[in-house]
PDB file of N, CA and C in Angstrom:
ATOM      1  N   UNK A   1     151.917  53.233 122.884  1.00  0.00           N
ATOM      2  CA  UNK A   1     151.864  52.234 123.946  1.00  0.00           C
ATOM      3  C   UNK A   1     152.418  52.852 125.225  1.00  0.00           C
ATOM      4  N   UNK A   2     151.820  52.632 126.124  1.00  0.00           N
ATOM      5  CA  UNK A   2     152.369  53.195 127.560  1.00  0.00           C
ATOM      6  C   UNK A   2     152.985  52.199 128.283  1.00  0.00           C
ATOM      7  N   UNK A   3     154.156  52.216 129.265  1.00  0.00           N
ATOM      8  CA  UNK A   3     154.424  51.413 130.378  1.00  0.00           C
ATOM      9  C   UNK A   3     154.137  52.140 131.669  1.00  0.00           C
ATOM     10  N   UNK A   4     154.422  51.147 132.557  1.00  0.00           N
ATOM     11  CA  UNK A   4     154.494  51.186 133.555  1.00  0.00           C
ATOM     12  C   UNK A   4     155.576  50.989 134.503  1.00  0.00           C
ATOM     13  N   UNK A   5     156.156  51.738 135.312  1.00  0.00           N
ATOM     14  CA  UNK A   5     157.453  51.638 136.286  1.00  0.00           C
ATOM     15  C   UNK A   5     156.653  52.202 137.798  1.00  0.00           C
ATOM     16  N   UNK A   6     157.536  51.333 138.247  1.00  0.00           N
ATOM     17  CA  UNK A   6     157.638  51.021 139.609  1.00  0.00           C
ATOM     18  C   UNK A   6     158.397  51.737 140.311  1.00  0.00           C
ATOM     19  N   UNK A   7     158.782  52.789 141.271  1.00  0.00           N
ATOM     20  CA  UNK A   7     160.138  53.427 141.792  1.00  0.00           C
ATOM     21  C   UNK A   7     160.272  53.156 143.168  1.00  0.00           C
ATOM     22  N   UNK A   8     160.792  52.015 142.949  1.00  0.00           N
ATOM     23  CA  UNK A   8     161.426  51.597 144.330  1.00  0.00           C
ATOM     24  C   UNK A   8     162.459  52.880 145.503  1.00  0.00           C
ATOM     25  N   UNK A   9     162.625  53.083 146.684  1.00  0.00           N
ATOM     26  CA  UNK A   9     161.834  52.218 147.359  1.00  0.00           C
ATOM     27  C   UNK A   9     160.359  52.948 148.421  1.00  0.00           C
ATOM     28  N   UNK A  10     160.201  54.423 147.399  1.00  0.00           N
ATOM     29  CA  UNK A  10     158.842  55.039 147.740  1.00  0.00           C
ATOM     30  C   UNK A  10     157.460  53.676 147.144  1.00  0.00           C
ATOM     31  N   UNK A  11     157.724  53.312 146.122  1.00  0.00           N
ATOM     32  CA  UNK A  11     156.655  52.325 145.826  1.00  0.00           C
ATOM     33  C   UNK A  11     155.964  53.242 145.082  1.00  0.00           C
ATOM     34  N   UNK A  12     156.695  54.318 144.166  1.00  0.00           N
ATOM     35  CA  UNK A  12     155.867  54.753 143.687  1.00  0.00           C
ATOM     36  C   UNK A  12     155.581  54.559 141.830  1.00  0.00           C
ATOM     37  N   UNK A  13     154.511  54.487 141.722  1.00  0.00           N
ATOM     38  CA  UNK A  13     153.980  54.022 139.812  1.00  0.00           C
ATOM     39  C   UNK A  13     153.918  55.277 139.262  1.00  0.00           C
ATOM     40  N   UNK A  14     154.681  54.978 137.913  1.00  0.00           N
ATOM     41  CA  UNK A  14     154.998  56.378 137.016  1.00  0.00           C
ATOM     42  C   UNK A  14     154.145  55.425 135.936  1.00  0.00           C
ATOM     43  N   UNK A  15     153.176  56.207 135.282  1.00  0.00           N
ATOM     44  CA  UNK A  15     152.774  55.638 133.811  1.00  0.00           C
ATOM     45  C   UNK A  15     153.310  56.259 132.791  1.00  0.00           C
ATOM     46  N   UNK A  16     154.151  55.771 131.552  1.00  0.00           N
ATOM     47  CA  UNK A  16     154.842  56.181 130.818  1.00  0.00           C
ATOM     48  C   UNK A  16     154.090  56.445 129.959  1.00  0.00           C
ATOM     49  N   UNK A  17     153.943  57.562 128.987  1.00  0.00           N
ATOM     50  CA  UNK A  17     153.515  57.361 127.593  1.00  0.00           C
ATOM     51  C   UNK A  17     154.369  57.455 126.292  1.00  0.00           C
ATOM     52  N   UNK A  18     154.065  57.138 125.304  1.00  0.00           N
ATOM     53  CA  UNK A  18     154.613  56.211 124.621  1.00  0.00           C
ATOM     54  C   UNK A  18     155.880  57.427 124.148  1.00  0.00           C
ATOM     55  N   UNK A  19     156.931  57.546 123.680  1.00  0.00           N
ATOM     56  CA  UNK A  19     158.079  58.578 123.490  1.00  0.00           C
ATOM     57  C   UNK A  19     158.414  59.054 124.762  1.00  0.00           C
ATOM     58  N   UNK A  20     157.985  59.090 125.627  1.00  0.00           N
ATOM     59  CA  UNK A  20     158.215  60.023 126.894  1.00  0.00           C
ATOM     60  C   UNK A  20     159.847  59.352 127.916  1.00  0.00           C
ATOM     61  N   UNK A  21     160.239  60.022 128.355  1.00  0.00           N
ATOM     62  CA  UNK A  21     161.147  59.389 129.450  1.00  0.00           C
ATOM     63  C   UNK A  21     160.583  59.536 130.420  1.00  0.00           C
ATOM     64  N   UNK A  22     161.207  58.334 131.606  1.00  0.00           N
ATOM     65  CA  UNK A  22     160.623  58.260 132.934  1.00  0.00           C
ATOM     66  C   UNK A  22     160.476  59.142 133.569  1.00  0.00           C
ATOM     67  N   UNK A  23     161.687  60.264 133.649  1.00  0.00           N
ATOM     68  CA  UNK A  23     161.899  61.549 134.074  1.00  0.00           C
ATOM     69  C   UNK A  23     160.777  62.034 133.547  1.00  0.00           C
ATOM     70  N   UNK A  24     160.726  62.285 132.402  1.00  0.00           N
ATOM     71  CA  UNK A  24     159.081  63.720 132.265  1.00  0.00           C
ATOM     72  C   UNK A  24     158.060  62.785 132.441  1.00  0.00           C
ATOM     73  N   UNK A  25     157.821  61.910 132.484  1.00  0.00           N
ATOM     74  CA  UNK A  25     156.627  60.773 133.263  1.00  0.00           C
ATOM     75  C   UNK A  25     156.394  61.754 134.704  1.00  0.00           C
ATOM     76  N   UNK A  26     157.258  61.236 135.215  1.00  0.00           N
ATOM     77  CA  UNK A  26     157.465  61.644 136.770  1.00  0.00           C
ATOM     78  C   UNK A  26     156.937  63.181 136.772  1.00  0.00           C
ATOM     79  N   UNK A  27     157.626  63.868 135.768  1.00  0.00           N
ATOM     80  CA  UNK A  27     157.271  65.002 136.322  1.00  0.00           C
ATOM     81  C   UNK A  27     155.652  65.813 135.927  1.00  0.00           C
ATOM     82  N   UNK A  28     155.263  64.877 135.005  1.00  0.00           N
ATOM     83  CA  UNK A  28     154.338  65.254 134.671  1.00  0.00           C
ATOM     84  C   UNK A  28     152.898  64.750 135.673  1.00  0.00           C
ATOM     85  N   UNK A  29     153.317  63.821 136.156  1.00  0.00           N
ATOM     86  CA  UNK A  29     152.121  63.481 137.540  1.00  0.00           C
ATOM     87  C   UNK A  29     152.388  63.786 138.752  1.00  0.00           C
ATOM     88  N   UNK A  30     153.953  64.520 138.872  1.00  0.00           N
ATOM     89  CA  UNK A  30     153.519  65.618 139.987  1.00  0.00           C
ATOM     90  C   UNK A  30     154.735  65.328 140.640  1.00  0.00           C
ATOM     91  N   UNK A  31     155.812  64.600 140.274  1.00  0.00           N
ATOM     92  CA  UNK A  31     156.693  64.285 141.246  1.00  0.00           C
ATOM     93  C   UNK A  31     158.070  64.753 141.373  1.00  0.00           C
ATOM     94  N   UNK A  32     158.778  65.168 142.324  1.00  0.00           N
ATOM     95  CA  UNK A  32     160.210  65.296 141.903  1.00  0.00           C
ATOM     96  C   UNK A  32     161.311  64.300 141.689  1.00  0.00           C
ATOM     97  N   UNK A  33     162.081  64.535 140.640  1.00  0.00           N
ATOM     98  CA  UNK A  33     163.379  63.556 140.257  1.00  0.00           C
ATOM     99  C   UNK A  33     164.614  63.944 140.481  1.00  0.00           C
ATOM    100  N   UNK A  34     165.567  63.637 140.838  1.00  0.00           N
ATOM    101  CA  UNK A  34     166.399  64.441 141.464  1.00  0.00           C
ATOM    102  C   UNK A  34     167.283  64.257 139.856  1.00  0.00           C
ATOM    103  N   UNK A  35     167.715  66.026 139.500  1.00  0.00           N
ATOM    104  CA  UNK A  35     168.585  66.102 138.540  1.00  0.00           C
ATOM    105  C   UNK A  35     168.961  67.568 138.518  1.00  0.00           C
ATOM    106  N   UNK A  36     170.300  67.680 137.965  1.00  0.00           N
ATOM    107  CA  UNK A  36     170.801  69.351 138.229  1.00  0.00           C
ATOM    108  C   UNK A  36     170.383  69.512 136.409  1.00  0.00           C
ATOM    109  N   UNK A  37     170.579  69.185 135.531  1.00  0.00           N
ATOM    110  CA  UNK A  37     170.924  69.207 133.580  1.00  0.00           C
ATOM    111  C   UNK A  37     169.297  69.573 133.755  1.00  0.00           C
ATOM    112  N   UNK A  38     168.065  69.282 134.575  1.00  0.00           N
ATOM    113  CA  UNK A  38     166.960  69.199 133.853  1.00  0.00           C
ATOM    114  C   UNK A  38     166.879  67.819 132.715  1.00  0.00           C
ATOM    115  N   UNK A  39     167.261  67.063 132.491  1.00  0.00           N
ATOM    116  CA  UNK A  39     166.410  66.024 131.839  1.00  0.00           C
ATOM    117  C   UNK A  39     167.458  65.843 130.201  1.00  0.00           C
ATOM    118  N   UNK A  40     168.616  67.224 130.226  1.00  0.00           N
ATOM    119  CA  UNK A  40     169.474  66.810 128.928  1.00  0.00           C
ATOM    120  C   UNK A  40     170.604  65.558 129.504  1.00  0.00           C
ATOM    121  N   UNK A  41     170.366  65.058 129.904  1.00  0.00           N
ATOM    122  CA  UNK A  41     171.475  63.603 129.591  1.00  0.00           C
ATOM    123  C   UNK A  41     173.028  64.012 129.665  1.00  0.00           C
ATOM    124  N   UNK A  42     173.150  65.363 130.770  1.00  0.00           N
ATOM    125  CA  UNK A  42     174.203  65.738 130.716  1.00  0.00           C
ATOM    126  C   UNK A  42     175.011  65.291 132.602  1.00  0.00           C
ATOM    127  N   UNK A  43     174.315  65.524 133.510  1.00  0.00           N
ATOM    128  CA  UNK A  43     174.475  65.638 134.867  1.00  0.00           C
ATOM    129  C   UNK A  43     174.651  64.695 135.047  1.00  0.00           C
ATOM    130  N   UNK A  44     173.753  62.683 135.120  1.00  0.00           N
ATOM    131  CA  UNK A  44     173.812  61.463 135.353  1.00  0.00           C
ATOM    132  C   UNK A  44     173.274  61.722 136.612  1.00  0.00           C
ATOM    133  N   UNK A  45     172.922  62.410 137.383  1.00  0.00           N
ATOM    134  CA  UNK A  45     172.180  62.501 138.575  1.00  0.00           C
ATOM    135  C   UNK A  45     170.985  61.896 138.809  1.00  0.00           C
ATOM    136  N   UNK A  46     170.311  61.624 137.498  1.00  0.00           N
ATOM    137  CA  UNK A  46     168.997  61.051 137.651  1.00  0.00           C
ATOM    138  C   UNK A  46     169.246  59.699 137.500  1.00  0.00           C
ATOM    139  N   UNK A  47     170.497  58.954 137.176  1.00  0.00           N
ATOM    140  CA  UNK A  47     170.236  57.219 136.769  1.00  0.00           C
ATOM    141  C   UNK A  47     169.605  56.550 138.262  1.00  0.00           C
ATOM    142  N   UNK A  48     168.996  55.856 137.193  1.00  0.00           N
ATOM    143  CA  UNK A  48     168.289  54.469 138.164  1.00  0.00           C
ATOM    144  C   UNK A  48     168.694  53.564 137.671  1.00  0.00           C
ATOM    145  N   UNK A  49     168.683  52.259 139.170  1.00  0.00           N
ATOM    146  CA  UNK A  49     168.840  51.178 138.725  1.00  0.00           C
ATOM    147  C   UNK A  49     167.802  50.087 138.070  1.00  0.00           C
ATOM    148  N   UNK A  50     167.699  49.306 137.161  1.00  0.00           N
ATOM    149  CA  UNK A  50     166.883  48.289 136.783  1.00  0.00           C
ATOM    150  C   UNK A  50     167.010  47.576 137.269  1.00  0.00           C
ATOM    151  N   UNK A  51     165.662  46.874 138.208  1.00  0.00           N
ATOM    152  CA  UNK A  51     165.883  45.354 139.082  1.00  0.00           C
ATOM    153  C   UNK A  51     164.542  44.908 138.317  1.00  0.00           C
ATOM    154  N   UNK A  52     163.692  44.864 137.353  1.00  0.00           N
ATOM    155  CA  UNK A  52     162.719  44.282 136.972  1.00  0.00           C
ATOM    156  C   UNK A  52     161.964  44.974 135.587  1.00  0.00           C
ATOM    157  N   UNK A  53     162.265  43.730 134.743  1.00  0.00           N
ATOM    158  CA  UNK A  53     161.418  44.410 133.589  1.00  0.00           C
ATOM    159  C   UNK A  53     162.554  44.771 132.291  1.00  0.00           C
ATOM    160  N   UNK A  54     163.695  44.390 132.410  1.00  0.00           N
ATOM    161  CA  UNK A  54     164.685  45.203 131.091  1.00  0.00           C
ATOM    162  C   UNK A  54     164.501  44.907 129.909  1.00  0.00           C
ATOM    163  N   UNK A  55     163.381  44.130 129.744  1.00  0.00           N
ATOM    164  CA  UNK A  55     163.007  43.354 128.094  1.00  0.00           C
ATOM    165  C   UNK A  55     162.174  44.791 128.035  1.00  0.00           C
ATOM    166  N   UNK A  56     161.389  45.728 128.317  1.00  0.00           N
ATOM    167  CA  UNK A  56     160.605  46.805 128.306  1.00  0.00           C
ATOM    168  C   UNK A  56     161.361  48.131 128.207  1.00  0.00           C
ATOM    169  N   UNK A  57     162.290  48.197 128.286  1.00  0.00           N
ATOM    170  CA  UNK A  57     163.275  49.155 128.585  1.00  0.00           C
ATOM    171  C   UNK A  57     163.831  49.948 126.871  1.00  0.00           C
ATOM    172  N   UNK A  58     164.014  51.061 126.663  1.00  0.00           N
ATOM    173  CA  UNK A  58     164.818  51.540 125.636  1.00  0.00           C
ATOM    174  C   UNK A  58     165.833  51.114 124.808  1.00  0.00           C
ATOM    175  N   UNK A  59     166.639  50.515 124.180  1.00  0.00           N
ATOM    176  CA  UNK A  59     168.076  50.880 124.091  1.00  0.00           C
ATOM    177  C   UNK A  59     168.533  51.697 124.831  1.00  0.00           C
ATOM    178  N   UNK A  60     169.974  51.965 124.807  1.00  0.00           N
ATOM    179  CA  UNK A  60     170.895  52.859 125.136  1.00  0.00           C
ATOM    180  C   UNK A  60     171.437  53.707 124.209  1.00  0.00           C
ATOM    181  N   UNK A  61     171.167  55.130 124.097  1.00  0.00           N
ATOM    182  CA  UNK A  61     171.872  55.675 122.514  1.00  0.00           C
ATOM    183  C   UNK A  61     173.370  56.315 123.560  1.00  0.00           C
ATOM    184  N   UNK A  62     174.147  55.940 122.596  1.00  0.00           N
ATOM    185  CA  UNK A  62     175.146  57.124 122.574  1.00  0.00           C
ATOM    186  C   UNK A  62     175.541  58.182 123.924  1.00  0.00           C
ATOM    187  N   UNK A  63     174.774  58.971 124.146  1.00  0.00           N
ATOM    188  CA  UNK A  63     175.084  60.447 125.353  1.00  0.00           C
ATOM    189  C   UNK A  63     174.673  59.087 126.234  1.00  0.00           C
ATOM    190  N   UNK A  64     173.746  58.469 126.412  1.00  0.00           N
ATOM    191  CA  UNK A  64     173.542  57.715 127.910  1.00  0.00           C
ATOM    192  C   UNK A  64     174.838  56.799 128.137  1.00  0.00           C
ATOM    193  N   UNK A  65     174.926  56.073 127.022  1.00  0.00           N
ATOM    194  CA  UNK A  65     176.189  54.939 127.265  1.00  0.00           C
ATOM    195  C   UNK A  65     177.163  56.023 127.918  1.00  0.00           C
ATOM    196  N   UNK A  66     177.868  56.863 127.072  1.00  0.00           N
ATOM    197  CA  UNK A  66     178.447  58.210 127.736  1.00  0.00           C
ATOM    198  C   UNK A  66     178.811  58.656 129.408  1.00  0.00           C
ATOM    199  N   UNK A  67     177.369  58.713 129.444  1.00  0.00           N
ATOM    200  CA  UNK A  67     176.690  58.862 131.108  1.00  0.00           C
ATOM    201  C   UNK A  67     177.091  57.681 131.748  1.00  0.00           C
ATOM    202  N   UNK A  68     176.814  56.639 131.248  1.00  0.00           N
ATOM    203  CA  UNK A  68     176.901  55.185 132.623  1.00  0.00           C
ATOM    204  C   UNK A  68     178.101  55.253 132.747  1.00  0.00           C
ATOM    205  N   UNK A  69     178.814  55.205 131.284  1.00  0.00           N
ATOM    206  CA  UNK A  69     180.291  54.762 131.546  1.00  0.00           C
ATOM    207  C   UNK A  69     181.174  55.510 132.862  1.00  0.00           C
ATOM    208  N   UNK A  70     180.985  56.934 132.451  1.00  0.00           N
ATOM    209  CA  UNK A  70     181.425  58.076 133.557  1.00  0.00           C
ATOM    210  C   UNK A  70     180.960  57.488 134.971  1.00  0.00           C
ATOM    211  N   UNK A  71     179.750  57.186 134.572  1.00  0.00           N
ATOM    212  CA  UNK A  71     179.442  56.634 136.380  1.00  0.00           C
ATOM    213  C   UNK A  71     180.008  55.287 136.843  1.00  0.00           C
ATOM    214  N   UNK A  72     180.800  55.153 135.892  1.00  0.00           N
ATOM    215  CA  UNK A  72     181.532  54.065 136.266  1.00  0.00           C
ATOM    216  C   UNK A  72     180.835  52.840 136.761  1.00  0.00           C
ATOM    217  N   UNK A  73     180.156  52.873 136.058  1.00  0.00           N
ATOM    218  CA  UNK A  73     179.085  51.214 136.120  1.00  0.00           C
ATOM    219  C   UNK A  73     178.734  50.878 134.695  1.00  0.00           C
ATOM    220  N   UNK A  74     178.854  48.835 134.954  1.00  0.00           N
ATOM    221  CA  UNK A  74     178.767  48.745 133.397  1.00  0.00           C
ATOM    222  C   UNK A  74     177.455  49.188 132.453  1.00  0.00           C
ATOM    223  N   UNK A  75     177.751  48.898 131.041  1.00  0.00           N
ATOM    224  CA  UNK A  75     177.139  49.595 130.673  1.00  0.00           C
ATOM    225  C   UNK A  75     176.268  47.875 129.826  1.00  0.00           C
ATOM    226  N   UNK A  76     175.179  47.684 130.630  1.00  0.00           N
ATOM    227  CA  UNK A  76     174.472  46.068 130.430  1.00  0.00           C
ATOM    228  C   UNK A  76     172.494  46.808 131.002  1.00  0.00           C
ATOM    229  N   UNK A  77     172.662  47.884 130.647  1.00  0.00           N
ATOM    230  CA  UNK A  77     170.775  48.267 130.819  1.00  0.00           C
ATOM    231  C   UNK A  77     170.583  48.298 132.120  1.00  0.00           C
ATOM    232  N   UNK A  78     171.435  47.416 132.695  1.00  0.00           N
ATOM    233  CA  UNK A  78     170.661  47.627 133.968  1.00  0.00           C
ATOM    234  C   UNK A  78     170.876  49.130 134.914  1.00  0.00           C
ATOM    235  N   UNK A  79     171.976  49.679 134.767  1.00  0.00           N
ATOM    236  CA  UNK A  79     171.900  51.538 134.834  1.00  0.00           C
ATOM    237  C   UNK A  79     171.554  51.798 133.947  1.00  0.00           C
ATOM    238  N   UNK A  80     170.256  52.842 133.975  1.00  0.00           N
ATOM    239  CA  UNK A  80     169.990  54.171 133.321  1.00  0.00           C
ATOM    240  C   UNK A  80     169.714  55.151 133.738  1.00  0.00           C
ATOM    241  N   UNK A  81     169.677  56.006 132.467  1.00  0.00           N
ATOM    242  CA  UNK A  81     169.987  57.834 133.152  1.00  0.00           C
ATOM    243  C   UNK A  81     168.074  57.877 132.684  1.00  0.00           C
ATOM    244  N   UNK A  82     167.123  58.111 133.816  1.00  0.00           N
ATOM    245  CA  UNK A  82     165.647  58.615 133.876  1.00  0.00           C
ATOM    246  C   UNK A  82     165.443  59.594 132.712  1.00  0.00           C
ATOM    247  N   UNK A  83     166.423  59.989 132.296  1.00  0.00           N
ATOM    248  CA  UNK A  83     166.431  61.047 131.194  1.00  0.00           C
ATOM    249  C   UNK A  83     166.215  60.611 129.863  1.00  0.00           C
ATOM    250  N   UNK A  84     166.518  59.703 130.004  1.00  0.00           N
ATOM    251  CA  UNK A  84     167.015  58.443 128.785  1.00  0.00           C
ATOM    252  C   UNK A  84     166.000  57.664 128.793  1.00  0.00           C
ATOM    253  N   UNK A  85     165.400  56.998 129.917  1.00  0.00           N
ATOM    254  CA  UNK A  85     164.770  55.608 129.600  1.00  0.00           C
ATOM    255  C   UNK A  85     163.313  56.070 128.786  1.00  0.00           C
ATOM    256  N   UNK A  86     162.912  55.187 127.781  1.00  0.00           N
ATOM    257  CA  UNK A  86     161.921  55.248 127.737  1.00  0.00           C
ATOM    258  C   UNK A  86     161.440  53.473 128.121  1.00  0.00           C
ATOM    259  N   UNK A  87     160.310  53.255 127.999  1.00  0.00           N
ATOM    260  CA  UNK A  87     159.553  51.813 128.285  1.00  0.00           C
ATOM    261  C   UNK A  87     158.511  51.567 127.512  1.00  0.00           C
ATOM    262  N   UNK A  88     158.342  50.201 127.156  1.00  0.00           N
ATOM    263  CA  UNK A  88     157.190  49.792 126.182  1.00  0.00           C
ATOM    264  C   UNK A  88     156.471  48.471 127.244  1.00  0.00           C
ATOM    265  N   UNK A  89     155.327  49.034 127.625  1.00  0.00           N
ATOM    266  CA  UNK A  89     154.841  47.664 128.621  1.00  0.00           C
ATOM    267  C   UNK A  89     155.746  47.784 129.805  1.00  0.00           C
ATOM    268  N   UNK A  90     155.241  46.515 129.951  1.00  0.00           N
ATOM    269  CA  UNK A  90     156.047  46.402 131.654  1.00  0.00           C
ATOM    270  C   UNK A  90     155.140  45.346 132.541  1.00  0.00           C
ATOM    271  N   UNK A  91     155.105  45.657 133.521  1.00  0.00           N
ATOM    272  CA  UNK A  91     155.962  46.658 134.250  1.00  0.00           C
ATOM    273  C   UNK A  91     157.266  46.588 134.139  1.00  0.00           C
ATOM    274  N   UNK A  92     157.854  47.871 134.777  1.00  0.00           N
ATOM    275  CA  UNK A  92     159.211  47.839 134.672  1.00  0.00           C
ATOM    276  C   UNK A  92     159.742  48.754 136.700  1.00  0.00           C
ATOM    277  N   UNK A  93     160.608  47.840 137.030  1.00  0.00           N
ATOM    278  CA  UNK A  93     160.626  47.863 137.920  1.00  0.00           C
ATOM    279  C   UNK A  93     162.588  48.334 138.674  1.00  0.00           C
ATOM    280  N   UNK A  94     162.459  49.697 139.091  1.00  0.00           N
ATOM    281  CA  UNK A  94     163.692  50.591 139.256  1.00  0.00           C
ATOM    282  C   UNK A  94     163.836  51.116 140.798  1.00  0.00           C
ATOM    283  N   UNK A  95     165.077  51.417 141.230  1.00  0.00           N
ATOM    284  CA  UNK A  95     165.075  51.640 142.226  1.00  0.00           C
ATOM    285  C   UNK A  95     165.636  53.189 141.844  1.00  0.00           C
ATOM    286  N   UNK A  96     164.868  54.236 142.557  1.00  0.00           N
ATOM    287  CA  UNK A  96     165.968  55.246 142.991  1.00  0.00           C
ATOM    288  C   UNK A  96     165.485  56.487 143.945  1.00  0.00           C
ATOM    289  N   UNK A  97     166.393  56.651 145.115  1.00  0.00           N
ATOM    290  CA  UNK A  97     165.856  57.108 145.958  1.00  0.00           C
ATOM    291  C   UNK A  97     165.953  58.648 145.710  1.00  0.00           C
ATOM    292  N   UNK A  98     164.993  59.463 146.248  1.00  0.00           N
ATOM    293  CA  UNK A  98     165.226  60.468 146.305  1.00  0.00           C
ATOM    294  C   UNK A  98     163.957  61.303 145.623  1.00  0.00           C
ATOM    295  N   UNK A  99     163.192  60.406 144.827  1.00  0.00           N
ATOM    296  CA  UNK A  99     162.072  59.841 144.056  1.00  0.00           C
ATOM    297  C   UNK A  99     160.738  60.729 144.972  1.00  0.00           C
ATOM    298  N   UNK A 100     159.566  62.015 145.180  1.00  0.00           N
ATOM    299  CA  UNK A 100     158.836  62.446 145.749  1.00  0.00           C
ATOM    300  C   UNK A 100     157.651  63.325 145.318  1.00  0.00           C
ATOM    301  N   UNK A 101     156.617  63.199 145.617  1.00  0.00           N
ATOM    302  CA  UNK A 101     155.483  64.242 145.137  1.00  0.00           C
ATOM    303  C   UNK A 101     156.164  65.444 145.409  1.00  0.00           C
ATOM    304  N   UNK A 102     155.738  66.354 144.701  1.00  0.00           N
ATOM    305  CA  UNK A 102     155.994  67.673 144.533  1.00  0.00           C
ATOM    306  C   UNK A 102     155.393  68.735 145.470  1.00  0.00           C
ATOM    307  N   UNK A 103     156.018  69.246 146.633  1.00  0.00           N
ATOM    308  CA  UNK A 103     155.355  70.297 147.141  1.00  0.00           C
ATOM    309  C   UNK A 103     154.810  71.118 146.430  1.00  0.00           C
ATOM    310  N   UNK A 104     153.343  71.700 147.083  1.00  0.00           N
ATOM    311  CA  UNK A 104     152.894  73.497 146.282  1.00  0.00           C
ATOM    312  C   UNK A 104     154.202  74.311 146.659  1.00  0.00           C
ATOM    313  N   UNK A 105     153.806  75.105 144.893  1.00  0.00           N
ATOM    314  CA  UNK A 105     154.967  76.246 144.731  1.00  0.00           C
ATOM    315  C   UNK A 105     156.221  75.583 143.972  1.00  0.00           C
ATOM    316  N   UNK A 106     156.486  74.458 144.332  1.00  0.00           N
ATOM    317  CA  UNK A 106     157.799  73.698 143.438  1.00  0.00           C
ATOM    318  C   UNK A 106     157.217  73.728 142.126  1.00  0.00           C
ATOM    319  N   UNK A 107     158.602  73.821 141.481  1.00  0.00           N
ATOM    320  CA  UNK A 107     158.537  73.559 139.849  1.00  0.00           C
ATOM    321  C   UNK A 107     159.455  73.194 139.555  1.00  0.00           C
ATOM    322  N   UNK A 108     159.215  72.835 137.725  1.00  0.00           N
ATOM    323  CA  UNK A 108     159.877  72.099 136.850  1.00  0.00           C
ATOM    324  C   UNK A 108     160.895  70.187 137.759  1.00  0.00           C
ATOM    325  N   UNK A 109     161.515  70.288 136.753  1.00  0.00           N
ATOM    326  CA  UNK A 109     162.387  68.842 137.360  1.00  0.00           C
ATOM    327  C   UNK A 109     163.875  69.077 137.968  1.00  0.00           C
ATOM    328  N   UNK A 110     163.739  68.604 139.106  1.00  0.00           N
ATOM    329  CA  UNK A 110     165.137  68.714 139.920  1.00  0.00           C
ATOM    330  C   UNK A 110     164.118  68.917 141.310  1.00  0.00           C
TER     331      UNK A 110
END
């Protein structure tokens, strides 16, 4: 099953497929996410916020709860680490800036 997210406030649509996190969503249709770890659930650089859609949203395992807590925001779904989320349906609707198509010559995520 695929979802759909929203990345506020470029307005831009990531289509999820089904196991995938938002992060390799993103990066796989071309976009950059801002993260130093690359996508291990170690940095928290990539969390977004949830403003729409958290019935669609992952659980939280373990290393993410980890992550929010450190970021010192509660830990209620509505922060997640892009690394982490996956989505079932949707839409699902996140804010996080920094969010951009990928220049030629750029690679991987960060």
């Amino acid at each position: 099953m695929t979802g759909t997210v929203v990345v506020q406030p470029a307005g831009v649509e990531i289509v999820v497929e089904d196991g995938e996190s938002l992060m390799r969503a993103a990066e796989r249709l071309g976009y950059r996410w801002p993260t130093i770890c690359g996508g291990q659930g170690t940095c928290r650089t990539c969390f977004v916020q949830v403003d729409e859609g958290l019935a669609h949203c992952s659980g939280i395992g373990g290393l993410e709860r980890e992550g929010i807590a450190a970021l010192r925001r509660p830990v209620d779904g509505r922060t997640r680490l892009a690394c982490q989320l996956r989505v079932t349906g949707g839409p699902v609707t996140v804010t996080r800036r920094g969010v951009r198509r990928r220049t030629e010559g750029e690679q991987g995520v960060g």
